[in-house]
Protein backbone atom coordinates (compact mmCIF):
# COMPACT_ATOMS: atom_id res chain seq x y z
CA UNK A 1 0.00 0.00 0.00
CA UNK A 2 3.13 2.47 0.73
CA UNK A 3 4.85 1.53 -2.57
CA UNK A 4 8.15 0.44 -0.15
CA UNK A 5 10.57 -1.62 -1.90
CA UNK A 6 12.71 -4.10 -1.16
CA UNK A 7 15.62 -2.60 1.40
CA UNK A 8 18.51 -2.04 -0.90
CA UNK A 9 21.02 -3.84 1.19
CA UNK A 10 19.98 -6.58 -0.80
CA UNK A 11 21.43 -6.61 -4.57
CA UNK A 12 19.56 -10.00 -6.09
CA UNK A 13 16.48 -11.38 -5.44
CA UNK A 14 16.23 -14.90 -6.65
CA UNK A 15 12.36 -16.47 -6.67
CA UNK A 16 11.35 -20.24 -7.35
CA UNK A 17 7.81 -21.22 -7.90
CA UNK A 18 7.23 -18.03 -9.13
CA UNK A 19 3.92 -18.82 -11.42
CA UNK A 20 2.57 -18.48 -7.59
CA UNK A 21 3.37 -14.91 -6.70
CA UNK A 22 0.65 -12.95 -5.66
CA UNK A 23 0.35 -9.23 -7.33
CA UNK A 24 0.98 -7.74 -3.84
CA UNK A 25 4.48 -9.18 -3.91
CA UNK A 26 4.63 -8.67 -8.04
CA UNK A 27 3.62 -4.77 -7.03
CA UNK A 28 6.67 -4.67 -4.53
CA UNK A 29 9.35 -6.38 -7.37
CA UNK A 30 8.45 -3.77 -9.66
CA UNK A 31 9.17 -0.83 -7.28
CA UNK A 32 12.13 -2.55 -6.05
CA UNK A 33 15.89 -1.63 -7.61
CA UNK A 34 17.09 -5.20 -7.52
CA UNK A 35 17.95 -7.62 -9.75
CA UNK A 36 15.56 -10.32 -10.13
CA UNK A 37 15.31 -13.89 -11.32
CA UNK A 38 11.79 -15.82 -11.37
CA UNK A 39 11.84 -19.86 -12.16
CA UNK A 40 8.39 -21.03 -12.51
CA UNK A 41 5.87 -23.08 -14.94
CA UNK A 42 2.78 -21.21 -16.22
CA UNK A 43 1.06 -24.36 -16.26
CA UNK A 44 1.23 -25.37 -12.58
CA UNK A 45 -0.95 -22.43 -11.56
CA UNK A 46 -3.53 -24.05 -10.37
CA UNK A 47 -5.78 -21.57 -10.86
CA UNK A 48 -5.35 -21.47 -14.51
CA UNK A 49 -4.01 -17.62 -14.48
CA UNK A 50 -0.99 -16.70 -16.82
CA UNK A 51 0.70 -13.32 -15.90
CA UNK A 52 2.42 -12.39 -19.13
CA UNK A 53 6.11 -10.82 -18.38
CA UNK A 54 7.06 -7.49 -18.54
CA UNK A 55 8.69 -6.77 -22.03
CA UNK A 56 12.07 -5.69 -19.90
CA UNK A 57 12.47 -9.19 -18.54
CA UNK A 58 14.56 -11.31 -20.56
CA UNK A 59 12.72 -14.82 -20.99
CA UNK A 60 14.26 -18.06 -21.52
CA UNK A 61 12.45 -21.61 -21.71
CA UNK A 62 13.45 -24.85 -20.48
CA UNK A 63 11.43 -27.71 -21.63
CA UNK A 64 12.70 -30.62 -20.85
CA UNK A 65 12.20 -32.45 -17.30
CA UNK A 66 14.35 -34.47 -15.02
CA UNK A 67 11.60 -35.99 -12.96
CA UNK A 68 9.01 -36.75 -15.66
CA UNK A 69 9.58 -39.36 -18.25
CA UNK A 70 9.26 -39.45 -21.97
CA UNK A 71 6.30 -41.51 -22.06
CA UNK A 72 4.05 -38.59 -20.27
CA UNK A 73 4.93 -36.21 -23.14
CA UNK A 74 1.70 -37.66 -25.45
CA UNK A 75 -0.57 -36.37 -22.54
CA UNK A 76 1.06 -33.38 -21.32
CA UNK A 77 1.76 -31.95 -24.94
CA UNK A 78 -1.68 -31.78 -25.77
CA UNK A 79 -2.87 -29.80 -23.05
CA UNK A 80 0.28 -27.25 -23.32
CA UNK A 81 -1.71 -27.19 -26.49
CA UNK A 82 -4.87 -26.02 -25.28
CA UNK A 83 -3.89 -24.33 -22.26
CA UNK A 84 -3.64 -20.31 -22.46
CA UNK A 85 -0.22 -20.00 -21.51
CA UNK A 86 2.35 -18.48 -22.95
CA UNK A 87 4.76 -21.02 -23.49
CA UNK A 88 4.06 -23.47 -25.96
CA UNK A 89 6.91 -25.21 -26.88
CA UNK A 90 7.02 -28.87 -26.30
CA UNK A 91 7.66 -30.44 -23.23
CA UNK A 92 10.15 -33.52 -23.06
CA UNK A 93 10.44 -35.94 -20.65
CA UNK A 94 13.22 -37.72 -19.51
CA UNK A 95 14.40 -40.50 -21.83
CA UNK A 96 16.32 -42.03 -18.53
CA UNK A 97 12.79 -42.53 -16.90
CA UNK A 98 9.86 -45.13 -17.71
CA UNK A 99 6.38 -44.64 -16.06
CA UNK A 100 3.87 -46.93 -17.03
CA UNK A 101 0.55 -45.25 -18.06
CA UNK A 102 -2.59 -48.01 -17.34
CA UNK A 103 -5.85 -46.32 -18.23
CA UNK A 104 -9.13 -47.42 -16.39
CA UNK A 105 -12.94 -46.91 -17.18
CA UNK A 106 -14.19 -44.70 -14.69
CA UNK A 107 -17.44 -46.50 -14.33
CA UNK A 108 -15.32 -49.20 -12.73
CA UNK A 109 -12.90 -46.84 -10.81
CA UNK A 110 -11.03 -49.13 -8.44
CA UNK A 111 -8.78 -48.01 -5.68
CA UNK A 112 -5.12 -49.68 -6.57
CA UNK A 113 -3.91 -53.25 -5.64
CA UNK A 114 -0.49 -51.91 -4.36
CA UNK A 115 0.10 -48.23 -2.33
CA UNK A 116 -0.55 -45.16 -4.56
CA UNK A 117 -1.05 -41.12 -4.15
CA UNK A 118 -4.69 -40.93 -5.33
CA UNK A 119 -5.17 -37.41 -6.64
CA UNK A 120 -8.78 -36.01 -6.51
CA UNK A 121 -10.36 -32.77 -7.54
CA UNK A 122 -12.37 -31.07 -4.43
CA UNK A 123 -13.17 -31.89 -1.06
CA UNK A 124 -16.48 -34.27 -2.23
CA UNK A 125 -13.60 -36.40 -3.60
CA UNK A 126 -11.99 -36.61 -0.15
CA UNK A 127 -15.08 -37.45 1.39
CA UNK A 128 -15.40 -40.36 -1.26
CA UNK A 129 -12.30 -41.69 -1.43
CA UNK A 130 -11.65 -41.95 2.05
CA UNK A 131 -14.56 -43.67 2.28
CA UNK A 132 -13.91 -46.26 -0.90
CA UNK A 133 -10.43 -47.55 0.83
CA UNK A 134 -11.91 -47.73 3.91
CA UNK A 135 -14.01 -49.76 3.03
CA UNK A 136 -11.71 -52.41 1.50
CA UNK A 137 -10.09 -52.22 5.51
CA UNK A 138 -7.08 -50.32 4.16
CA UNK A 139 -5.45 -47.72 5.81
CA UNK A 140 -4.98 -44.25 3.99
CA UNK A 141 -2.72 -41.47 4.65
CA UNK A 142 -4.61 -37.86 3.96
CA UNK A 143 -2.34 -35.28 2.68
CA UNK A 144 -4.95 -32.05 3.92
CA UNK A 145 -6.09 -31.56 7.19
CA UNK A 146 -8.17 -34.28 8.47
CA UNK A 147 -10.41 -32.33 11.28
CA UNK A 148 -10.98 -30.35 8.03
CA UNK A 149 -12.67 -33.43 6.43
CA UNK A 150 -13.94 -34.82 9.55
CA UNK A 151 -16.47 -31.46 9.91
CA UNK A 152 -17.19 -31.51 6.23
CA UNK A 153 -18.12 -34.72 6.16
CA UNK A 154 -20.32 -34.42 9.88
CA UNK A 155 -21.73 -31.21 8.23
CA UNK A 156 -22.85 -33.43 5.53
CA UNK A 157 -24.61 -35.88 6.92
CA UNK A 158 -26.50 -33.26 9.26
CA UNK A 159 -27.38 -30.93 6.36
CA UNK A 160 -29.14 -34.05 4.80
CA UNK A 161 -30.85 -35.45 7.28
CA UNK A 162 -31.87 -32.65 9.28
CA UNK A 163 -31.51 -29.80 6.89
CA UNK A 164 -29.22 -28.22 9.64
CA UNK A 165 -26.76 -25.47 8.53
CA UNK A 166 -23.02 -26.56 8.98
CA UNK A 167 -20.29 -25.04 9.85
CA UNK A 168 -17.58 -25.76 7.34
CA UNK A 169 -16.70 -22.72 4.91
CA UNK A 170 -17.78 -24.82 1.79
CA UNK A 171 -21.38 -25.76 3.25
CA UNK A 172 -21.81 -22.54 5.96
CA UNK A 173 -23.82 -20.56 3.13
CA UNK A 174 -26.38 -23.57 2.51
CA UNK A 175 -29.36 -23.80 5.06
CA UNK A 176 -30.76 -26.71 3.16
CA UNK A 177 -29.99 -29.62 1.42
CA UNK A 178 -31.94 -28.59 -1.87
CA UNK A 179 -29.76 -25.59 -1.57
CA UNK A 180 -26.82 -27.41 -1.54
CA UNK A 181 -27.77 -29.77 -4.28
CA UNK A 182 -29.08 -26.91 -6.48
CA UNK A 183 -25.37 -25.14 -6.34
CA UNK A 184 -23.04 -28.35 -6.79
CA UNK A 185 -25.52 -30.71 -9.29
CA UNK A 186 -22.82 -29.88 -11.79
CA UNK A 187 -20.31 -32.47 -10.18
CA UNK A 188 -19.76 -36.08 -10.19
CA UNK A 189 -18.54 -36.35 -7.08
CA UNK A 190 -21.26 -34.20 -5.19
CA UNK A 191 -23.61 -36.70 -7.44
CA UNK A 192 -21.78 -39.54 -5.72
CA UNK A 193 -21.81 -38.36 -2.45
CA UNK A 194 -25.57 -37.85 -2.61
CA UNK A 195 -26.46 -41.42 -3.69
CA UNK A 196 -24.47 -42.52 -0.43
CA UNK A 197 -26.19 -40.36 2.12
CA UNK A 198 -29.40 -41.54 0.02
CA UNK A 199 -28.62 -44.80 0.85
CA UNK A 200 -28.49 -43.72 5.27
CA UNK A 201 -24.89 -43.28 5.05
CA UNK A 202 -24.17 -41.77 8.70
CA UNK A 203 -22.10 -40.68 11.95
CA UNK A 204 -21.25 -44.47 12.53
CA UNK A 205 -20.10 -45.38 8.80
CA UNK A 206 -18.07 -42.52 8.78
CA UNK A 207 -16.57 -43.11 12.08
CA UNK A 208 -15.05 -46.50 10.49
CA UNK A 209 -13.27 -44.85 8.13
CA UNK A 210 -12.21 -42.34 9.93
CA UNK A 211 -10.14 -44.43 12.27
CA UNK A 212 -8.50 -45.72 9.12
CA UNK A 213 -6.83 -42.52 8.17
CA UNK A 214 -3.32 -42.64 9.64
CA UNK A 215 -0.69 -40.06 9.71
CA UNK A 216 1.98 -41.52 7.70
CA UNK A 217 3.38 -45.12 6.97
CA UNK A 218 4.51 -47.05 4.52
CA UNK A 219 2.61 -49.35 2.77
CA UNK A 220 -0.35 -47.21 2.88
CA UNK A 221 -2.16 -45.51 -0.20
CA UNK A 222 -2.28 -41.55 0.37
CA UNK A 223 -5.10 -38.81 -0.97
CA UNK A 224 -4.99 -35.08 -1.66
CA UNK A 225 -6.52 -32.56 -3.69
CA UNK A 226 -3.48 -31.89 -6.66
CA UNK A 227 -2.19 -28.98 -4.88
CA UNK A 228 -1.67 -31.62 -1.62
CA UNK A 229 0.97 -32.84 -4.65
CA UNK A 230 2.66 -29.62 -5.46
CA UNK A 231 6.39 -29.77 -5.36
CA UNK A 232 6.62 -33.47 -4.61
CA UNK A 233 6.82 -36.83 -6.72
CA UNK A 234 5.45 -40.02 -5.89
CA UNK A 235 6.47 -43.73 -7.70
CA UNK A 236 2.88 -44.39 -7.87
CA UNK A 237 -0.47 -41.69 -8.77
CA UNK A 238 -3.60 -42.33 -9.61
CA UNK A 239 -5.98 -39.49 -11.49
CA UNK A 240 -9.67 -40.10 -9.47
CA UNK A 241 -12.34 -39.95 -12.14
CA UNK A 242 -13.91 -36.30 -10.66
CA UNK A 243 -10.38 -34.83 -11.71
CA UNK A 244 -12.13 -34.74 -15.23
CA UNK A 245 -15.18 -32.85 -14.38
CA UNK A 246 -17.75 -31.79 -17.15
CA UNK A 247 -17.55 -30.22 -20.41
CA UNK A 248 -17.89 -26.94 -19.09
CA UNK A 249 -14.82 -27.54 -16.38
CA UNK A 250 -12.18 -28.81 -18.75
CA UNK A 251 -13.11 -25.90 -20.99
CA UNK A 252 -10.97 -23.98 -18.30
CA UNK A 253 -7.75 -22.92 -17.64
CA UNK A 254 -7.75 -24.34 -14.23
CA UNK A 255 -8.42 -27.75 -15.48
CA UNK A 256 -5.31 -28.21 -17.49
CA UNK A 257 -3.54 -27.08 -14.86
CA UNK A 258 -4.66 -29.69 -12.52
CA UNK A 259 -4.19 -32.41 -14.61
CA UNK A 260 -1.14 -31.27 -16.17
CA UNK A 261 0.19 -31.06 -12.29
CA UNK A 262 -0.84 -34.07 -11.52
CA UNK A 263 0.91 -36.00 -14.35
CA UNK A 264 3.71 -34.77 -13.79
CA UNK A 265 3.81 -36.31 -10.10
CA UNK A 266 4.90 -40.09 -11.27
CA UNK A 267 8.07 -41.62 -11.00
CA UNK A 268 7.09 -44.82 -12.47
CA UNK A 269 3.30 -45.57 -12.57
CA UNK A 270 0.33 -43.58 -13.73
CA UNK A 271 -2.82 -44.81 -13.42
CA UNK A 272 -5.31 -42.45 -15.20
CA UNK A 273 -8.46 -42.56 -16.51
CA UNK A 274 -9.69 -43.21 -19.99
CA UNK A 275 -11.79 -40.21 -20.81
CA UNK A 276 -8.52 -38.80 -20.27
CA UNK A 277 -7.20 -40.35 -23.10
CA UNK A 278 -10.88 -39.37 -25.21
CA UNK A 279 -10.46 -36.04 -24.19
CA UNK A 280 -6.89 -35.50 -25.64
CA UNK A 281 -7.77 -37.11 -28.77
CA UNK A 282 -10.71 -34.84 -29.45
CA UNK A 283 -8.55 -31.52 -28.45
């Protein structure tokens, strides 16, 4: 708000994972004296924004990735494609590196014979997926907050049996069910999450899974939302089948960004689903 720069006793400034800068801090770099070098990647903005540089900044590229191998290039190039950032030079993986792509129907979504990072798209898919490798008595490591979950999920299963308002910041606005429903009919896993609760879902089957969620151990499959995954690599990730959304959601930024993140996660095994696959081909 005061327009201070940075204190010149400092002569560089030197920023990683700078796609996520907020303008506040973009504001202070540009009334700052300093020397300054960004590294970042337009597309893993999860909120599908692309600042474009200043004209005075002297841009370079680097396409090619040491943790991401070769084989990932079909479905990353495609949505570089699409996507409205700037760069759109091809990416290429690493021809040292093999991950195995195995596509799945989503109809039959299964939760994986051996310990993966399952990667979901919102806080319904959570809810879900907690649930789904619960019930197959496995233990699951959750990469958000779990109290978080634990009052979404309570909130839930009040708001639909009792129509009572919750407290949770994504349900606090909704004072009924039908309100609820009206807002969110747009996603699969809100639709999924419905048909359970239809079914008398409640305090007791939730209470099961809950004791299932662990802090950490090996062995164990882990879930987050993609930005749980930013920064990190895993040998084994799974794309949920919500990560796709509707027509309308992979129309946007955002959405390439998510699943351009979340590709790019695997050291060796991605397990994705095959409207994926549909999807690229039609683009």
């Amino acid at each position: 708000l005061n327009r201070w720069p940075i204190p010149d006793t400092y002569t560089h400034v030197v920023i990683d994972e700078s796609h996520d800068l907020p303008a506040a801090v973009r504001q202070i770099l540009a009334s700052s004296p300093q020397a300054v070098a960004t590294l970042g990647d337009d597309y893993q903005n999860l909120r599908g924004y692309v600042t474009r540089p200043s004209p005075l900044v002297r841009h370079r590229e680097m396409t090619h990735s040491v943790r991401t191998a070769h084989s990932v290039e079909e479905l990353i190039n495609p949505i570089i494609a699409m996507h409205p950032g700037g760069t759109k030079s091809p990416f290429h993986g690493n021809r040292m590196n093999t991950v195995d792509i195995t596509y799945y129907d989503p109809a039959r979504a299964a939760v994986p014979n051996t310990p993966a990072v399952i990667l979901v798209a919102d806080t319904w898919g959570l809810f879900e997926w907690t649930q789904r490798v619960a019930s197959g008595n496995a233990d699951l490591e959750l990469m958000s907050d779990r109290q978080d979950l634990d009052r979404f999920v309570k909130d839930c299963i009040e708001l639909h049996a009792r129509d009572t308002r919750g407290r949770h910041p994504e349900l606090l606005r909704f004072g009924t069910w039908d309100e609820l429903a009206a807002r969110h009919h747009g996603s699969v896993g809100f639709r999924r999450i419905e048909r359970l609760l239809a079914r008398g879902y409640g305090y007791t089957d939730w209470s099961r899974a809950y004791r299932r969620l662990v802090r950490s151990g090996a062995g164990v499959h882990a879930l987050g939302l993609v930005g749980n995954a930013l920064n990190q690599e895993f040998d084994t990730v799974m794309l949920a089948p919500d990560l796709l959304g509707d027509e309308a959601t992979r129309r946007r930024a955002a959405f390439g960004s998510s699943v351009y993140v979340a590709l790019t996660r695997a050291r060796r095994r991605l397990i994705v689903p095959d409207g994926l696959r549909h999807w690229i081909e039609e683009i």
